[in-house]
C-alpha atoms as a PDB file:
ATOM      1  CA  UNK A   1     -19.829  -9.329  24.633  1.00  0.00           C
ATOM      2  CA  UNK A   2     -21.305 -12.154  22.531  1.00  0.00           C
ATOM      3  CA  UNK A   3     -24.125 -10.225  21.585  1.00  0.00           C
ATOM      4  CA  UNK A   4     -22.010  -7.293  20.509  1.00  0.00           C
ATOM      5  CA  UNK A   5     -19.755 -10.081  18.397  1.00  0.00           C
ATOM      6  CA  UNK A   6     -22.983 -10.859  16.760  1.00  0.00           C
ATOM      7  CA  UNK A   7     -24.714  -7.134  15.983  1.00  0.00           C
ATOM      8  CA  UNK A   8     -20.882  -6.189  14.770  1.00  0.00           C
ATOM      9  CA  UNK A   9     -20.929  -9.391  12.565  1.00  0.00           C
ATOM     10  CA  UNK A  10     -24.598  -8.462  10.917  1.00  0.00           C
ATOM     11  CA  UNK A  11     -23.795  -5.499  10.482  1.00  0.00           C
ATOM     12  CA  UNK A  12     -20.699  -5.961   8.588  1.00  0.00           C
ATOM     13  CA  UNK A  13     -22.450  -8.446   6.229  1.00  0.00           C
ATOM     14  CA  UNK A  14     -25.249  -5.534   5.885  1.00  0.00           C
ATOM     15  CA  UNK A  15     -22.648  -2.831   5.176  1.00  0.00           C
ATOM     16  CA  UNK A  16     -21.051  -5.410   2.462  1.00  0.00           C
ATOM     17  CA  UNK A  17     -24.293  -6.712   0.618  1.00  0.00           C
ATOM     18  CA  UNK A  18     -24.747  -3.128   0.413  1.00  0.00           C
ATOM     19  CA  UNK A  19     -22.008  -2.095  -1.852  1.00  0.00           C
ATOM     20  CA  UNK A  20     -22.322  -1.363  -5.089  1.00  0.00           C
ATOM     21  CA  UNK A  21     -19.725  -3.775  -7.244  1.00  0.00           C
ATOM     22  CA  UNK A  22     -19.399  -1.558 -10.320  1.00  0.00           C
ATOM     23  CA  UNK A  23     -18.312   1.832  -8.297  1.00  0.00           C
ATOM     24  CA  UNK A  24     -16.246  -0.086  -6.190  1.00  0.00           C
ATOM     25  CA  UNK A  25     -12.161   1.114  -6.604  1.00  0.00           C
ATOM     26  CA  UNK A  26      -9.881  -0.694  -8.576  1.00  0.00           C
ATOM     27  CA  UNK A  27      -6.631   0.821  -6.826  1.00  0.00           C
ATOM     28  CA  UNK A  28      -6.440   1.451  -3.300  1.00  0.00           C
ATOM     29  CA  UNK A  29      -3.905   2.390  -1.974  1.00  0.00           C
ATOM     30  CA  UNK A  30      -3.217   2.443   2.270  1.00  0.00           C
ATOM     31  CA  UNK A  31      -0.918   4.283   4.637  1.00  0.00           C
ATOM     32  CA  UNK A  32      -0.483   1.593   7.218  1.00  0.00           C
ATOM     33  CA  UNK A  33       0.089   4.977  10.381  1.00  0.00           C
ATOM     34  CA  UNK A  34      -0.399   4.218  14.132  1.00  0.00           C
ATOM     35  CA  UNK A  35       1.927   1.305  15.495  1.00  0.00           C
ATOM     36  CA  UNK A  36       3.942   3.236  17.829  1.00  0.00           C
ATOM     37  CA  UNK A  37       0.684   4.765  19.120  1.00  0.00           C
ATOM     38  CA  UNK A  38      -0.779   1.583  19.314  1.00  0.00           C
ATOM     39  CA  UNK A  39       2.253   0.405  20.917  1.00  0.00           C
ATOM     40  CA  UNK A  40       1.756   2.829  23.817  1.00  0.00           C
ATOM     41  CA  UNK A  41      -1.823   2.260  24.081  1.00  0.00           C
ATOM     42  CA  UNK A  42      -2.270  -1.062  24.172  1.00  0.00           C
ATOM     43  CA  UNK A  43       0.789  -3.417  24.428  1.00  0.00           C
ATOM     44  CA  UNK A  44       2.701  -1.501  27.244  1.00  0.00           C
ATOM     45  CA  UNK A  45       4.981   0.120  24.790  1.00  0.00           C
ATOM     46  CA  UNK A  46       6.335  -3.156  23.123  1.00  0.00           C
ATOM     47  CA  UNK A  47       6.889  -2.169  19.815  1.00  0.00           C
ATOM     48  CA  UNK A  48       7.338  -5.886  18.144  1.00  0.00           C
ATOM     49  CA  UNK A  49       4.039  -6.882  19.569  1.00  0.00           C
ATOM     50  CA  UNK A  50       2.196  -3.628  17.477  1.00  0.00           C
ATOM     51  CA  UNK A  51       3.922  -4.390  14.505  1.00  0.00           C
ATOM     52  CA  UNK A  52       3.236  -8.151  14.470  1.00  0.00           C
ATOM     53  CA  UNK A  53      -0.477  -6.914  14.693  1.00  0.00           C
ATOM     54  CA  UNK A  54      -0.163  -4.721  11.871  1.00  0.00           C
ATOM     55  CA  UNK A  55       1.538  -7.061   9.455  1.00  0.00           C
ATOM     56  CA  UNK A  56      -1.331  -9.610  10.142  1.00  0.00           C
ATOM     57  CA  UNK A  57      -3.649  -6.834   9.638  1.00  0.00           C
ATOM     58  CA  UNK A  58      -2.246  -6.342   6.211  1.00  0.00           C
ATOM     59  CA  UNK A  59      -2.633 -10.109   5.820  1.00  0.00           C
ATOM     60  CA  UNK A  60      -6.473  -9.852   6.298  1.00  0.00           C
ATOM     61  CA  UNK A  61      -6.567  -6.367   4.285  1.00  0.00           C
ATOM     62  CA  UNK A  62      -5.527  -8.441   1.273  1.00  0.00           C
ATOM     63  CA  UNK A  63      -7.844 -11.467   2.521  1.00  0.00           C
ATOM     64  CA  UNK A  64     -10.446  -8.779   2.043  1.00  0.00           C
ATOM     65  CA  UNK A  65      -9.740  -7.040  -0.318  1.00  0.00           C
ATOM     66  CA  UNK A  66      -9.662 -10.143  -2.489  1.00  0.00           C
ATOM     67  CA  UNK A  67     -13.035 -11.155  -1.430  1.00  0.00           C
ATOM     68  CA  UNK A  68     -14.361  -7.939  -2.553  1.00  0.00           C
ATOM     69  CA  UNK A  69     -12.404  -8.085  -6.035  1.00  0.00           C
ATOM     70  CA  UNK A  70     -10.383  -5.387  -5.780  1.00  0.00           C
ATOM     71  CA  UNK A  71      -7.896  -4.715  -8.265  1.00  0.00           C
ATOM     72  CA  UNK A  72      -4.555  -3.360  -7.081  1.00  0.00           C
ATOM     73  CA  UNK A  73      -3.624  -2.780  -3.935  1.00  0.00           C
ATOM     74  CA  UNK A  74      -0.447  -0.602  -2.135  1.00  0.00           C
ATOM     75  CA  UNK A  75       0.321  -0.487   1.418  1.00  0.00           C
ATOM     76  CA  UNK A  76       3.063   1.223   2.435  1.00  0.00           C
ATOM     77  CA  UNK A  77       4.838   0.105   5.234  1.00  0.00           C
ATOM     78  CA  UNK A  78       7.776   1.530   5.946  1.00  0.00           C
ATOM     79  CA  UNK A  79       8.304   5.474   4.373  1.00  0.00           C
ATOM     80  CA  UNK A  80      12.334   6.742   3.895  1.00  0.00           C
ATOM     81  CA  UNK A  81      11.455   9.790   6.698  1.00  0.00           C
ATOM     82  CA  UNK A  82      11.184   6.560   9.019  1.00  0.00           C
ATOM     83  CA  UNK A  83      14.496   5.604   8.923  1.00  0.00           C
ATOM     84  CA  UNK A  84      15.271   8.482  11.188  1.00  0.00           C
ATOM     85  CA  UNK A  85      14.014   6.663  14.229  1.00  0.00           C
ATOM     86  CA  UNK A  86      16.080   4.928  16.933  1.00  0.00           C
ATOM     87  CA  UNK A  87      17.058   1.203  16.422  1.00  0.00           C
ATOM     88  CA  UNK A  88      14.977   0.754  19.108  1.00  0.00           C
ATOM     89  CA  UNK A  89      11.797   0.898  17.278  1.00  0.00           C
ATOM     90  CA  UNK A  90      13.497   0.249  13.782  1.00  0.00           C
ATOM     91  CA  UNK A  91      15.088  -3.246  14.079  1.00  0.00           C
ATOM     92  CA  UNK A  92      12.294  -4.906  15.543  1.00  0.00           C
ATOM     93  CA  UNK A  93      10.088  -3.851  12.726  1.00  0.00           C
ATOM     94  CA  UNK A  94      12.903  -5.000  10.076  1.00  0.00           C
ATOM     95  CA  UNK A  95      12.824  -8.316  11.960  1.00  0.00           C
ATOM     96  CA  UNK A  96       8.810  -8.217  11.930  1.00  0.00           C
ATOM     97  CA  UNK A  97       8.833  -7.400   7.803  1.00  0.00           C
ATOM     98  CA  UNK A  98      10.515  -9.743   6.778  1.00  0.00           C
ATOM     99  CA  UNK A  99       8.715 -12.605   8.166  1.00  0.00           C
ATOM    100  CA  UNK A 100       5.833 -10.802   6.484  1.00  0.00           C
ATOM    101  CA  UNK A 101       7.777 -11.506   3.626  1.00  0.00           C
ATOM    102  CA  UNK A 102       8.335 -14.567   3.905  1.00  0.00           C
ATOM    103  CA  UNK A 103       4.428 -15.046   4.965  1.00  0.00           C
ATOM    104  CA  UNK A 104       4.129 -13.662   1.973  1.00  0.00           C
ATOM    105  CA  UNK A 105       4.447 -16.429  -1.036  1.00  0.00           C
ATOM    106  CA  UNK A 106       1.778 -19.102   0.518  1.00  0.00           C
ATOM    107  CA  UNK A 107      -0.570 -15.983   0.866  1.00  0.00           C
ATOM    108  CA  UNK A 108      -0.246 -14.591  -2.811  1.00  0.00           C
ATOM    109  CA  UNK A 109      -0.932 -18.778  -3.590  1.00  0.00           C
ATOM    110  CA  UNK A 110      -4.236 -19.086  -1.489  1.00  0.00           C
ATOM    111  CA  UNK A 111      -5.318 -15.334  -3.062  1.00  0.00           C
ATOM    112  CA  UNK A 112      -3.774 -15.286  -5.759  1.00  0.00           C
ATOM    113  CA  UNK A 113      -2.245 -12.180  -6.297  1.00  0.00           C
ATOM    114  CA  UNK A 114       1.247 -10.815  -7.959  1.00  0.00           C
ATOM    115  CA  UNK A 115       3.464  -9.024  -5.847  1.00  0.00           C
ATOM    116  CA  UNK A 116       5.714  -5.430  -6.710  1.00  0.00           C
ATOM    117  CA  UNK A 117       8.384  -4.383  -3.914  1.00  0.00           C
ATOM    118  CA  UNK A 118       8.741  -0.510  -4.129  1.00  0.00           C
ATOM    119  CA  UNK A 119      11.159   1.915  -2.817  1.00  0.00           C
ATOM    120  CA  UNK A 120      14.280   2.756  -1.924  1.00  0.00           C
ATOM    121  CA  UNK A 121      15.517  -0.767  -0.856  1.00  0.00           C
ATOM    122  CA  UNK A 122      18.948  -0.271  -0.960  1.00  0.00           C
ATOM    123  CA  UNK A 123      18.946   1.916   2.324  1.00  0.00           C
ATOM    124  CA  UNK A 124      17.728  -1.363   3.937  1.00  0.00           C
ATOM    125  CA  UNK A 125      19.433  -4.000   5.998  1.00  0.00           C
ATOM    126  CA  UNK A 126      20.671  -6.880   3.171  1.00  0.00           C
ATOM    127  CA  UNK A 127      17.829  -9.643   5.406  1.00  0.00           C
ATOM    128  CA  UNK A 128      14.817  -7.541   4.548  1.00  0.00           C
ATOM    129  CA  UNK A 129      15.852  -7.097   1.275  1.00  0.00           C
ATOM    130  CA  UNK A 130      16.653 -10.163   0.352  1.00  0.00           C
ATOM    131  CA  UNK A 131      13.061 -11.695   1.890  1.00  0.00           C
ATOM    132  CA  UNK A 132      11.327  -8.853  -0.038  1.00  0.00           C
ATOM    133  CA  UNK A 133      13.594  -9.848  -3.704  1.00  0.00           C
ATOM    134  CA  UNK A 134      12.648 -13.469  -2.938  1.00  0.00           C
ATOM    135  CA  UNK A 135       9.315 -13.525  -2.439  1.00  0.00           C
ATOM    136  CA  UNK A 136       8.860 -11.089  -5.463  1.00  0.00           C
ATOM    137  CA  UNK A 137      10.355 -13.685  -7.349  1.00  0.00           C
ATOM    138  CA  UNK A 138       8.268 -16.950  -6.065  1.00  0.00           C
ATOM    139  CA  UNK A 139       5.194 -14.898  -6.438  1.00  0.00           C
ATOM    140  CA  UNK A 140       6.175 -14.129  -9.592  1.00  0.00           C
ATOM    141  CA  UNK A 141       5.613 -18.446 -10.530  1.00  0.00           C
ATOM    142  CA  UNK A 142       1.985 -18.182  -9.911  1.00  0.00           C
ATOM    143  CA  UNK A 143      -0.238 -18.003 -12.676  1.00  0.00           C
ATOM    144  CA  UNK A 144      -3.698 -16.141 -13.534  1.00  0.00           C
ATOM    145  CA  UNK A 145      -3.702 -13.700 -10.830  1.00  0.00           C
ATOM    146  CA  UNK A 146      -6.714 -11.869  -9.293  1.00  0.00           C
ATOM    147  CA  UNK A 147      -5.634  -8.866  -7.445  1.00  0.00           C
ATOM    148  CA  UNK A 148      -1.807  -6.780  -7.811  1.00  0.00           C
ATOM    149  CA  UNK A 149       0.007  -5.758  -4.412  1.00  0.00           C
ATOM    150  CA  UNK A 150       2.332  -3.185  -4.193  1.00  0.00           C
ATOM    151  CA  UNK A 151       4.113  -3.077  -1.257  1.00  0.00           C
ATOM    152  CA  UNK A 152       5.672   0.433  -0.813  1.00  0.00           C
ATOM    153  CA  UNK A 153       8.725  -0.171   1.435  1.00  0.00           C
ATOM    154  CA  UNK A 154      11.356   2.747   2.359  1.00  0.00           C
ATOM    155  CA  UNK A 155       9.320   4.763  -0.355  1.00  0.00           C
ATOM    156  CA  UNK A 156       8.841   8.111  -0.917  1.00  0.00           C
ATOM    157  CA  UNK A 157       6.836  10.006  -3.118  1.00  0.00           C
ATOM    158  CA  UNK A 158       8.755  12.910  -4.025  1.00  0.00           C
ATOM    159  CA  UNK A 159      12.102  10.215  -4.420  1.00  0.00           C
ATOM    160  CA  UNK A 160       9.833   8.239  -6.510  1.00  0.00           C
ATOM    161  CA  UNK A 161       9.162  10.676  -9.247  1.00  0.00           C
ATOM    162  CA  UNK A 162      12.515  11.448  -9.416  1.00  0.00           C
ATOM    163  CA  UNK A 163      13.631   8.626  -9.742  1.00  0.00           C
ATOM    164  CA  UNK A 164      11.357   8.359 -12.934  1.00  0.00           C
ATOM    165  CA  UNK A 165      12.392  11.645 -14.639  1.00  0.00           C
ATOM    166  CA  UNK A 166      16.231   9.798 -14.235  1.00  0.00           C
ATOM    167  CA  UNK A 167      14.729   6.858 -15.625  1.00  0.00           C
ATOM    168  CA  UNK A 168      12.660   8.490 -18.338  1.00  0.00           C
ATOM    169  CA  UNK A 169      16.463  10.869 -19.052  1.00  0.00           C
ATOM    170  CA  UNK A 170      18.390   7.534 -19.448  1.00  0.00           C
ATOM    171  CA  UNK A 171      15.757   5.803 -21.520  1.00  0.00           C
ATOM    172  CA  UNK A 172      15.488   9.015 -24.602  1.00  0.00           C
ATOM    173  CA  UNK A 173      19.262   9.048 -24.215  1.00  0.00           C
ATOM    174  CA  UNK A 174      19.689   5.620 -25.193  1.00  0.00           C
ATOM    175  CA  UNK A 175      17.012   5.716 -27.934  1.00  0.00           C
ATOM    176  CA  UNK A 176      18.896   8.520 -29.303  1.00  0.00           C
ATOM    177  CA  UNK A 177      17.368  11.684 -28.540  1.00  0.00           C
ATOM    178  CA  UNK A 178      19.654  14.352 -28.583  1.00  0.00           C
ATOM    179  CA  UNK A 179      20.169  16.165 -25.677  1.00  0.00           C
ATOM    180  CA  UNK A 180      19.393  19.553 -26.724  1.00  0.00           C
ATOM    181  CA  UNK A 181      16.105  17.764 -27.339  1.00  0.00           C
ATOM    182  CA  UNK A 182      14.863  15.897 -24.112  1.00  0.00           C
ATOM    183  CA  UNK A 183      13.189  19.055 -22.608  1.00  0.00           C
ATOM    184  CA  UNK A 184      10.449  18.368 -25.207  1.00  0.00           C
ATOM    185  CA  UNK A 185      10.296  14.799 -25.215  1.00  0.00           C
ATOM    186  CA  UNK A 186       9.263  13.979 -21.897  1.00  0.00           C
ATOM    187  CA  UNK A 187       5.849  14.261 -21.213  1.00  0.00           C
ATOM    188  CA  UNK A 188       3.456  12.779 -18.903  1.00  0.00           C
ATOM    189  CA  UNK A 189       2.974   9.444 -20.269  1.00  0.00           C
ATOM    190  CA  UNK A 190       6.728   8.996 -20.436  1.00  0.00           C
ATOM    191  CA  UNK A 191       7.179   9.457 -16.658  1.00  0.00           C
ATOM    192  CA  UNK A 192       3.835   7.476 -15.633  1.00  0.00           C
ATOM    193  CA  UNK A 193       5.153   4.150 -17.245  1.00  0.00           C
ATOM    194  CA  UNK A 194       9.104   5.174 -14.918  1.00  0.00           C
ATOM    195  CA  UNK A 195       7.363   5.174 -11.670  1.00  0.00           C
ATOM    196  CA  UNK A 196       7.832   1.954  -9.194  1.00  0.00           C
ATOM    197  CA  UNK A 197       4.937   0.065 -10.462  1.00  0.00           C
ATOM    198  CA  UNK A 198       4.325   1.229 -13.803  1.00  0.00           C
ATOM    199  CA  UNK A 199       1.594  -1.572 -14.436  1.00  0.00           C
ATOM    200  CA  UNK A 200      -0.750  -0.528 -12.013  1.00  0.00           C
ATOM    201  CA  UNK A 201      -3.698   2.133 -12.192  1.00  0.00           C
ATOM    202  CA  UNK A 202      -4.111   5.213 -10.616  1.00  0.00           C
ATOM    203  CA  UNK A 203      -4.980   5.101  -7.239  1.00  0.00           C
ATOM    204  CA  UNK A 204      -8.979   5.494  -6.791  1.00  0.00           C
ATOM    205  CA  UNK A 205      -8.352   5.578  -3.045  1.00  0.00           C
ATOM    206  CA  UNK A 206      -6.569   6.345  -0.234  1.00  0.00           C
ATOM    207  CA  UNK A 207      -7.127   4.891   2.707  1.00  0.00           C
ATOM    208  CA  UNK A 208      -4.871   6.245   5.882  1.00  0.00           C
ATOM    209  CA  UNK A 209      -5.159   5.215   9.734  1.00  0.00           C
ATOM    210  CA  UNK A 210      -4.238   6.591  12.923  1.00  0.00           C
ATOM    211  CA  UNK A 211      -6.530   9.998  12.571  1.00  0.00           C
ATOM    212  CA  UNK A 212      -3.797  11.885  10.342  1.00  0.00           C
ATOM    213  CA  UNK A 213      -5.085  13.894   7.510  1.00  0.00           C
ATOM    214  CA  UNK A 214      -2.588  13.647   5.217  1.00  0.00           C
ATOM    215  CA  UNK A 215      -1.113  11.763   2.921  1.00  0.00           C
ATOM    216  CA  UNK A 216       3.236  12.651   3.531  1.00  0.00           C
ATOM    217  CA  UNK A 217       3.786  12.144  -0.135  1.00  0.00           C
ATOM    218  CA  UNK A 218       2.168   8.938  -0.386  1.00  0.00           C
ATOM    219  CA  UNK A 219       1.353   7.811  -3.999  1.00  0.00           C
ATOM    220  CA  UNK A 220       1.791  11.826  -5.159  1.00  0.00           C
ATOM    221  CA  UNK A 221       1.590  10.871  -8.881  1.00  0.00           C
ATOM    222  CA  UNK A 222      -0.721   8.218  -8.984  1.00  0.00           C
ATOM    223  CA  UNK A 223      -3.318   9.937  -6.355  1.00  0.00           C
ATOM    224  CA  UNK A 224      -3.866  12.940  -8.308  1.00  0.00           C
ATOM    225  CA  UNK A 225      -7.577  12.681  -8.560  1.00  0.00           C
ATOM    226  CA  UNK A 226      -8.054   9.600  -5.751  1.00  0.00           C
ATOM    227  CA  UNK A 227     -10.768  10.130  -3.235  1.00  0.00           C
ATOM    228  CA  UNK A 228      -9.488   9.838   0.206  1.00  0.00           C
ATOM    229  CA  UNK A 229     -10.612   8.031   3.960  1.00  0.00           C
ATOM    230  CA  UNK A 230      -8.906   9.301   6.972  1.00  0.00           C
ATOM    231  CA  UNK A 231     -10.025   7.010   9.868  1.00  0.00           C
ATOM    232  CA  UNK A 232      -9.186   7.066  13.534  1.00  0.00           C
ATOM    233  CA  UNK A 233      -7.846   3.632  14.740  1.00  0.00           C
ATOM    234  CA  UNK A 234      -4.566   3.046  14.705  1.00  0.00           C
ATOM    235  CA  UNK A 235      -3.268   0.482  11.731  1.00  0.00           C
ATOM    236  CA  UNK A 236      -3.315  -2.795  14.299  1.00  0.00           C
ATOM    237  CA  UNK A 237      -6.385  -2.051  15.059  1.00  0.00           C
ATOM    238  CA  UNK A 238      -7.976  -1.571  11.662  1.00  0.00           C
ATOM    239  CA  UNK A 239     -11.461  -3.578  11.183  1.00  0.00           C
ATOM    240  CA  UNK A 240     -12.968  -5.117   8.324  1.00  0.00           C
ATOM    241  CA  UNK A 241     -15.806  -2.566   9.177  1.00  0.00           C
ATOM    242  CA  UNK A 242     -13.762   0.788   8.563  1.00  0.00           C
ATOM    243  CA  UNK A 243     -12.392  -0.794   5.061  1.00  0.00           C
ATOM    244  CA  UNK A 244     -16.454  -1.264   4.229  1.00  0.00           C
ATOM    245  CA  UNK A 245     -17.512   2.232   5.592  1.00  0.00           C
ATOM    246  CA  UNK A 246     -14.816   3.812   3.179  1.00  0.00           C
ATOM    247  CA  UNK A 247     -15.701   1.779   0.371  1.00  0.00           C
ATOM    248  CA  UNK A 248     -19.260   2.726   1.511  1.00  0.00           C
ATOM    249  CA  UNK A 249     -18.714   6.921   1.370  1.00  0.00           C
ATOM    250  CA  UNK A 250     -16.558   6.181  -1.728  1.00  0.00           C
ATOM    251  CA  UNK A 251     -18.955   4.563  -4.093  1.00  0.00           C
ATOM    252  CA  UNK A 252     -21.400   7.777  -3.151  1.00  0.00           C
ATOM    253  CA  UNK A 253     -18.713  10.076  -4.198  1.00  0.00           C
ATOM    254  CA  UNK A 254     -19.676  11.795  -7.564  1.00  0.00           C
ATOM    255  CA  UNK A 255     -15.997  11.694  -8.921  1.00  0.00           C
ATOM    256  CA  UNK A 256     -15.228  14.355 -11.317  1.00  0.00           C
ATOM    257  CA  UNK A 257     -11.419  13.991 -12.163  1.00  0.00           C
ATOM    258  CA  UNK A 258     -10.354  17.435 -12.292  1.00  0.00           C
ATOM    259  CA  UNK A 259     -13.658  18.418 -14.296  1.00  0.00           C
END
């Protein structure tokens, strides 16, 4: 086992020293899949235990991710279609985000990294939305940051560019455009800077666990011409190693943007 521990460890450094800084991506963005799986497979089905392994996955995903000087990143956590499942599975994980949140403040301070909340909070117990408003705002105190986190909570992607075609509606309106005239006035630019987190890049990749080749509306505006990395472990299970190799296969990738 030791000597495993210490082949895995060289050859993470290997993989790392061997990427290429300026094709590395400045947005990634990560669908955070497998906890119930993982749940079944390796904690006897207790579902708190999985998803306090994922959240301090995510914890070293940023740790990383800083390290490497990446840009942006968005993990999305919780997706609206998940609200469907039994409070069984649901209020643990509630309980289990927002002490992530709360986590969260001291981590953006020793990374140093701003922090966007997005999604449909409002369908959310008051608790996790008031963790996730407060540690917006103490994050928001820090100065100089390196990186940008997103944290997509009760989000989804087709709900998210609605949401900016409202917003993009209201905004002509009050400017004064007619409305016999908004048909014509909204364009693409006007509904990129309405989504969630307007300040933030397209996504240059998508990263999603658990084996599932797809991306269930994840990001659908801002992924248009992202690569993507489907791995196989489930999310509390995710190594440092898998986040290299896709970085790896990514900054190979001759990247054409819809050329």
């Amino acid at each position: 086992m030791a000597l495993r521990r210490t082949l895995y460890r060289y050859y993470e450094r290997r993989l790392e020293r061997s990427l290429p800084a300026d094709r590395l991506p400045q947005h990634i963005g990560v669908i955070l899949d497998g906890h119930r799986r993982f749940a079944r497979a390796a904690t006897d089905g207790e579902y708190r235990a999985s998803y306090e392994a994922g959240m301090a996955k995510l914890e070293e995903l940023l740790a990383w991710c800083a390290d490497l000087e990446i840009g942006a990143v968005t993990a999305w956590v919780l997706s609206t279609e998940n609200l469907r499942r039994p409070a069984i599975e649901l209020e643990p994980y509630f309980e289990v985000l927002t002490e992530l949140f709360n986590r969260l403040p001291l981590l953006a301070e020793q990374l140093q990294f701003n922090l966007t909340v997005s999604g449909s909070l409002d369908l959310l117990p008051p608790s996790l939305v008031l963790a996730a408003k407060q540690a917006v705002d103490e994050v928001a105190q820090l100065r100089d940051p390196r990186m940008s986190v997103n944290i997509a909570l009760c989000y989804g992607g087709r709900q998210e560019v609605v949401d900016a075609c409202r917003s993009l509606v209201a905004d002509l309106l009050a400017e004064g455009v007619a409305p016999e005239n908004l048909a014509e006035s909204i364009d693409a630019k006007g509904l990129a800077g309405n989504l969630y987190a307007a300040d933030f890049p397209d996504t240059d990749l998508v990263i999603r666990t658990s084996g599932e080749s797809r991306l269930s509306g994840f990001l659908l505006w801002q992924s248009a011409f992202a690569e993507f990395a489907f791995v196989d472990p489930y999310w509390p299970a995710f190594r440092k190693i898998d986040l290299l190799r896709a970085l790896r296969d990514f900054s190979r990738r001759d990247r054409r943007f819809g050329a």
